[in-house]
C-alpha atoms as a PDB file:
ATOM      1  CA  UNK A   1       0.000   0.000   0.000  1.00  0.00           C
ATOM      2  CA  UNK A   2       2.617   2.434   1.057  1.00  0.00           C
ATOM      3  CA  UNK A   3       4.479   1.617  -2.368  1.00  0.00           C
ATOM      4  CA  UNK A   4       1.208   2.502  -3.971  1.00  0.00           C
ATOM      5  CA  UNK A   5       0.635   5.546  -2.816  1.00  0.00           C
ATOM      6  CA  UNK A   6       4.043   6.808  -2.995  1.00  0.00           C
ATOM      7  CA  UNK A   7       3.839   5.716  -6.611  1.00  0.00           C
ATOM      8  CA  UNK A   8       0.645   7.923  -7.182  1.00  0.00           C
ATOM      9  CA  UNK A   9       1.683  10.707  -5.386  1.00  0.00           C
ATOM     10  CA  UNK A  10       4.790  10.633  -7.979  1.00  0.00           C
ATOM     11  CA  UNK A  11       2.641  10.437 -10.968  1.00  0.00           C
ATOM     12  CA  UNK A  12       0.870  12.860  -9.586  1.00  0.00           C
ATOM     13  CA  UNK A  13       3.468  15.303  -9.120  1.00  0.00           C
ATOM     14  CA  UNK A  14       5.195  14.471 -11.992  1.00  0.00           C
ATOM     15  CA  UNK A  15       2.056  15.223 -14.181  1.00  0.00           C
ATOM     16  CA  UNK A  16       1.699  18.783 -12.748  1.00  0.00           C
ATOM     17  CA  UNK A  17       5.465  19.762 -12.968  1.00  0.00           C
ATOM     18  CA  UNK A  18       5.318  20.257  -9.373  1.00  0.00           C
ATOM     19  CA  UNK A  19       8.021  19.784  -6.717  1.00  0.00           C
ATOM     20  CA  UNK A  20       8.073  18.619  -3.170  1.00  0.00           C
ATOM     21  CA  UNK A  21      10.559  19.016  -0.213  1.00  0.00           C
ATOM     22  CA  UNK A  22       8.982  17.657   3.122  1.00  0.00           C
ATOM     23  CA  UNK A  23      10.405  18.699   7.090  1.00  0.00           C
ATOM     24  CA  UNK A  24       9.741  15.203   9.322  1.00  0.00           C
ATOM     25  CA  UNK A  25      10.139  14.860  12.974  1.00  0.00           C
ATOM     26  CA  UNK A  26       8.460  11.722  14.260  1.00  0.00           C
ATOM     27  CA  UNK A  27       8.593   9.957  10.960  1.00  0.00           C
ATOM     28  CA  UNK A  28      12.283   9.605  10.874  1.00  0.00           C
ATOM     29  CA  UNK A  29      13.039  10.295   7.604  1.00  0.00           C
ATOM     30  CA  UNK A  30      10.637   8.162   6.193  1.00  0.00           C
ATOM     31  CA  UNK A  31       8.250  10.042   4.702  1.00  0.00           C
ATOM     32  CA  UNK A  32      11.326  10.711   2.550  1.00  0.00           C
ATOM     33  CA  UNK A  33      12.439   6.875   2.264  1.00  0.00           C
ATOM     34  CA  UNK A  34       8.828   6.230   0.660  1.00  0.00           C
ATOM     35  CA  UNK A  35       8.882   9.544  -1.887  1.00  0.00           C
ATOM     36  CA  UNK A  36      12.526   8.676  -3.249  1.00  0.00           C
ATOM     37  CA  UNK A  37      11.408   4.428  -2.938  1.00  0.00           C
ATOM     38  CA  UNK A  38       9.636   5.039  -6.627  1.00  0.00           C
ATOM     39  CA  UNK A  39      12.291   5.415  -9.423  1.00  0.00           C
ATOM     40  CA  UNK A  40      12.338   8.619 -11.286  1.00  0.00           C
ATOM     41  CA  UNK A  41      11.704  10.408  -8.027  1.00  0.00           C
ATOM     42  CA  UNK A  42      14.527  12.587  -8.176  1.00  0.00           C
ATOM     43  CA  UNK A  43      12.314  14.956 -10.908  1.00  0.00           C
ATOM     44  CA  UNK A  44      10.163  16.056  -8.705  1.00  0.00           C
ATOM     45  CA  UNK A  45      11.351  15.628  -4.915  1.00  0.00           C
ATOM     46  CA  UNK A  46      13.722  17.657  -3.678  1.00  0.00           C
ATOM     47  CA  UNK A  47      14.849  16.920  -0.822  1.00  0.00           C
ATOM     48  CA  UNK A  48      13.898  17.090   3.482  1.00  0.00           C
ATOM     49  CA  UNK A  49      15.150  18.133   6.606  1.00  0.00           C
ATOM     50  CA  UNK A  50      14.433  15.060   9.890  1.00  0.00           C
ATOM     51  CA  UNK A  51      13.970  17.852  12.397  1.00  0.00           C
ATOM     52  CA  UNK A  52      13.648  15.546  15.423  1.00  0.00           C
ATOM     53  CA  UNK A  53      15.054  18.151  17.777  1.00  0.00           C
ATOM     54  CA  UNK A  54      12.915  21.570  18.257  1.00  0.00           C
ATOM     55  CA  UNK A  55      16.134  23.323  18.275  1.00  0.00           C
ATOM     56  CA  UNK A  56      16.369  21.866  14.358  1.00  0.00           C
ATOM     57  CA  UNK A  57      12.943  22.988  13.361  1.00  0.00           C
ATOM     58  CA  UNK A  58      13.670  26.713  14.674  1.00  0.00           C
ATOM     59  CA  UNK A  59      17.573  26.556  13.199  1.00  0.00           C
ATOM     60  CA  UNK A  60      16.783  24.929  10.072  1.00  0.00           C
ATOM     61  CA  UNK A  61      13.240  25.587   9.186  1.00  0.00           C
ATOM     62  CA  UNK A  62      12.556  29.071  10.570  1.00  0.00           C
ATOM     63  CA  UNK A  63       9.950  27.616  13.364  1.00  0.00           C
ATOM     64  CA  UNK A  64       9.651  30.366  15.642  1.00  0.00           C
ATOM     65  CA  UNK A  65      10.929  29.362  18.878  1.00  0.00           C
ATOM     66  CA  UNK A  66       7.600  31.354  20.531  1.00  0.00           C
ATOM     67  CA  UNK A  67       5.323  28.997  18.606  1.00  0.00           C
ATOM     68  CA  UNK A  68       6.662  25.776  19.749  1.00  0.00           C
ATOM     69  CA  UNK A  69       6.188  27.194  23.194  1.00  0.00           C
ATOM     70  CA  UNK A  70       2.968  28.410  23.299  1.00  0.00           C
ATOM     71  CA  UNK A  71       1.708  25.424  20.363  1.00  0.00           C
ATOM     72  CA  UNK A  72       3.665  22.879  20.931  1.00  0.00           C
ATOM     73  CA  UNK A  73       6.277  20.992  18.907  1.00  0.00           C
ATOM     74  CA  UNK A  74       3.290  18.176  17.992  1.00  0.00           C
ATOM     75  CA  UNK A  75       0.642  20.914  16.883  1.00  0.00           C
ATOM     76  CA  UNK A  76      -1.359  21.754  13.654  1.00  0.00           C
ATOM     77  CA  UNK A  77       0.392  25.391  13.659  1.00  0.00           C
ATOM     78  CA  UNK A  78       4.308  23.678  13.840  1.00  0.00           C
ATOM     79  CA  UNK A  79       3.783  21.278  11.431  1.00  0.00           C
ATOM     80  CA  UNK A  80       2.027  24.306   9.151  1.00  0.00           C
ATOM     81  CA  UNK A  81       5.463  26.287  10.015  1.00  0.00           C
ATOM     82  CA  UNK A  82       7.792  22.875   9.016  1.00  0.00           C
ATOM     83  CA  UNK A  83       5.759  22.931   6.022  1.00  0.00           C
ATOM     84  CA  UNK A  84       6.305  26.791   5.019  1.00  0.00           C
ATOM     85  CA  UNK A  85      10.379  27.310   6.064  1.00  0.00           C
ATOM     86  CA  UNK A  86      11.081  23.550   4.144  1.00  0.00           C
ATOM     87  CA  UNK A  87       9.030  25.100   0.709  1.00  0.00           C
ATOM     88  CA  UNK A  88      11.158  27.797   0.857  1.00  0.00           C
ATOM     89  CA  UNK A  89      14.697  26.443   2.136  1.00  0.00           C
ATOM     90  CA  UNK A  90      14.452  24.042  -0.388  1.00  0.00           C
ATOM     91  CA  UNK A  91      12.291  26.357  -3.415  1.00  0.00           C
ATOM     92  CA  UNK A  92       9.545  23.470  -3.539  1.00  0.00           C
ATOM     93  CA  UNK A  93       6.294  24.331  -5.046  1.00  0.00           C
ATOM     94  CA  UNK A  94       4.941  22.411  -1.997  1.00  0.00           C
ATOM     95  CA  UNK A  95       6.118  21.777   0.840  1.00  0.00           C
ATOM     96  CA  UNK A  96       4.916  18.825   3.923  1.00  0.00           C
ATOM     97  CA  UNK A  97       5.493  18.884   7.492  1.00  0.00           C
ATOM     98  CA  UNK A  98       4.624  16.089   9.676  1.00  0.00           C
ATOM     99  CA  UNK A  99       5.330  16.160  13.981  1.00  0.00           C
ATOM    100  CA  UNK A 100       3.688  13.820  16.676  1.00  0.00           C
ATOM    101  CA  UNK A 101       4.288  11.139  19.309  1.00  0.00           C
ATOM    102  CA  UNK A 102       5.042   8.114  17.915  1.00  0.00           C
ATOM    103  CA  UNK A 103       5.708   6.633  21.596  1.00  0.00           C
ATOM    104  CA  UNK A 104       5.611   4.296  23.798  1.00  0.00           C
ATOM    105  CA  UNK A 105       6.463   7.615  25.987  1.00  0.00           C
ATOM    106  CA  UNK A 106       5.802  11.342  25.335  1.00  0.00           C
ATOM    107  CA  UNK A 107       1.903  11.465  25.510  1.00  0.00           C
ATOM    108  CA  UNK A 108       0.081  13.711  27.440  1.00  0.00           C
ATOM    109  CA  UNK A 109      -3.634  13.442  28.099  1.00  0.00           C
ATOM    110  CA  UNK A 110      -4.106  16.537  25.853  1.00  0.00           C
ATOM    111  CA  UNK A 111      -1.846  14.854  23.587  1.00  0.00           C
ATOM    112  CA  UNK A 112      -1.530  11.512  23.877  1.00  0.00           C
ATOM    113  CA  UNK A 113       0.316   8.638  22.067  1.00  0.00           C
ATOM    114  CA  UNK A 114      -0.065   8.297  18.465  1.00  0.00           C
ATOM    115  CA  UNK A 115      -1.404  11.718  18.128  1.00  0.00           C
ATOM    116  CA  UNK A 116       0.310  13.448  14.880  1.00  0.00           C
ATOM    117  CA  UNK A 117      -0.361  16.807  12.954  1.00  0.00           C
ATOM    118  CA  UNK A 118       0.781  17.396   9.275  1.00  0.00           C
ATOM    119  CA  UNK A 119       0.761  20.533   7.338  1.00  0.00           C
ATOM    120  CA  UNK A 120       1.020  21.095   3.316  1.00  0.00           C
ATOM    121  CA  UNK A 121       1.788  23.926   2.593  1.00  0.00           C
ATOM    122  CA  UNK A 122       1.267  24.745  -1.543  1.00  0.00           C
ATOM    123  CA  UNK A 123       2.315  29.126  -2.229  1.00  0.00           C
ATOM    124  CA  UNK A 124      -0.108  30.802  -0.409  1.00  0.00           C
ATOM    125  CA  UNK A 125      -2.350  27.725   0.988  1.00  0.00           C
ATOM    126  CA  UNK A 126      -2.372  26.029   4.145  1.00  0.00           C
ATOM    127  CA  UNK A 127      -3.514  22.667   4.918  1.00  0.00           C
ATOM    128  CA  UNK A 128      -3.427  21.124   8.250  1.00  0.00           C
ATOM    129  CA  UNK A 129      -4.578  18.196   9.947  1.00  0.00           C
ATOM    130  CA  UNK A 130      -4.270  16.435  13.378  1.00  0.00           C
ATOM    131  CA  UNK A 131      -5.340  12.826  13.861  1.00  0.00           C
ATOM    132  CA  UNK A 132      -4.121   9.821  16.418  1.00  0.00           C
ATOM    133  CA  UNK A 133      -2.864   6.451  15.532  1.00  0.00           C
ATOM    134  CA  UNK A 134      -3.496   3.761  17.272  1.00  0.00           C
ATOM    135  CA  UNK A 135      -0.472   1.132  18.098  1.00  0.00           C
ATOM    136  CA  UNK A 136       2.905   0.665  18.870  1.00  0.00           C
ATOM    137  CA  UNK A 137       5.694   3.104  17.284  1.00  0.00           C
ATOM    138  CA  UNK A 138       6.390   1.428  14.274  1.00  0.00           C
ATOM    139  CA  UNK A 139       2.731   1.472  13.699  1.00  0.00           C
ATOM    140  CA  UNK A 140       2.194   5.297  14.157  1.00  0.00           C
ATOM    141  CA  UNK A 141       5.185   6.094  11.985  1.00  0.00           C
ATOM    142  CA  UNK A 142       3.771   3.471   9.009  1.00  0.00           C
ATOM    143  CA  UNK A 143       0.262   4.956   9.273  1.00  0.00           C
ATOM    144  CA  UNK A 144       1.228   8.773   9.604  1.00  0.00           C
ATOM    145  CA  UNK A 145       3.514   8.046   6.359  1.00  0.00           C
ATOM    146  CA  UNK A 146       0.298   6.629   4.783  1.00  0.00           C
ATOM    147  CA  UNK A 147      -2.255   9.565   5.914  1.00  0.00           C
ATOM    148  CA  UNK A 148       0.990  12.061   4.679  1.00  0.00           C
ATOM    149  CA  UNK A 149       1.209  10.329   0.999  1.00  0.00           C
ATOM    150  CA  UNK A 150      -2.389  10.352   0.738  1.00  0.00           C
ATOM    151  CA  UNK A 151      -3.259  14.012   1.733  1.00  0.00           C
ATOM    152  CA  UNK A 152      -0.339  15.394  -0.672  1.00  0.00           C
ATOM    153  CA  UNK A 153      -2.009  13.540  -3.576  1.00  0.00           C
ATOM    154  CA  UNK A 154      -5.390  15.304  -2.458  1.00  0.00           C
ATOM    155  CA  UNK A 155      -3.442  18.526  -2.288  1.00  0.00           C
ATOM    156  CA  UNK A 156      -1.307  18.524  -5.948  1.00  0.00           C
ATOM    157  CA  UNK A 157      -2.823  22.118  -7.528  1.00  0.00           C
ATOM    158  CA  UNK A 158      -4.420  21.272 -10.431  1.00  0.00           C
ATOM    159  CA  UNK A 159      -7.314  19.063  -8.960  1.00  0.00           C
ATOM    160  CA  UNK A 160      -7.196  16.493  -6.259  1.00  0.00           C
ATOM    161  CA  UNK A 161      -6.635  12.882  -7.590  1.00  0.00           C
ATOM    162  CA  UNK A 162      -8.604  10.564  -4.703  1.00  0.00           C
ATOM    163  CA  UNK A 163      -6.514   8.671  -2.457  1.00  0.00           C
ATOM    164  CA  UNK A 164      -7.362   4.862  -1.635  1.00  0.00           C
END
């Protein structure tokens, strides 16, 4: 499935003459390991930053420090701001972030285990999401890789191909 999906997300992208860079944190790099898994990849993804640390995502991406603390590093508005400083460090046409709490420790009952938030960012639109993931780490990480792939094919510009 995950094969598939980064396979249409490449056609996709590929058919639009868009390009990609994408800013991961609980993924691990990959988000990235799918994307560049399909051959020809290299025409339309970039690159990514693995900003594990918060100190990474402020250096590297242009996360404002303020945000993190008064969001949270595992929040719609970080993952929006991942999205936005990886577009433009890297000159993308769109641009992913993805942040949560893969586990077994980290959760809070306001955010607990499994709970991850992605922003796309495409120019001047935002598109964030938050959902939880039932499961052990491994699990999250698979699944939030799957939701990711899926919502960028959704999000191309050009018209939304449907994901399976």
């Amino acid at each position: 499935m995950m094969q598939d999906l980064a396979a249409r997300l490449g056609r996709a992208l590929a058919a639009k003459g868009c390009t990609l860079a994408v800013a991961e944190s609980c993924t691990g790099g990959a988000l990235s390991a799918a994307i560049t898994s399909v051959p020809g990849s290299s025409g339309y993804f970039l690159g990514g930053v693995v900003a594990y640390h918060d100190s990474v995502k402020i250096r590297e991406l242009g996360v404002p420090e303020e945000l993190i603390g008064s969001a949270g590093a595992v929040s719609e508005q970080v993952a929006l701001a991942m999205a936005e400083g990886v577009r433009r460090r890297f000159g993308a046409r769109i641009g992913v972030g993805i942040t949560g709490i893969a586990g077994p420790g980290g959760g809070t009952e306001a955010k607990p285990v499994g709970t991850v938030c992605l922003g796309i960012s495409v120019g001047a639109v935002r598109h964030p999401g938050r959902r939880r993931f039932p499961g052990d780490r491994e699990s999250v990480r698979n699944r939030s890789v799957a939701w990711a792939l899926g919502e960028l094919i959704r999000r191309i510009p050009g018209g939304p191909e449907k994901a399976e």
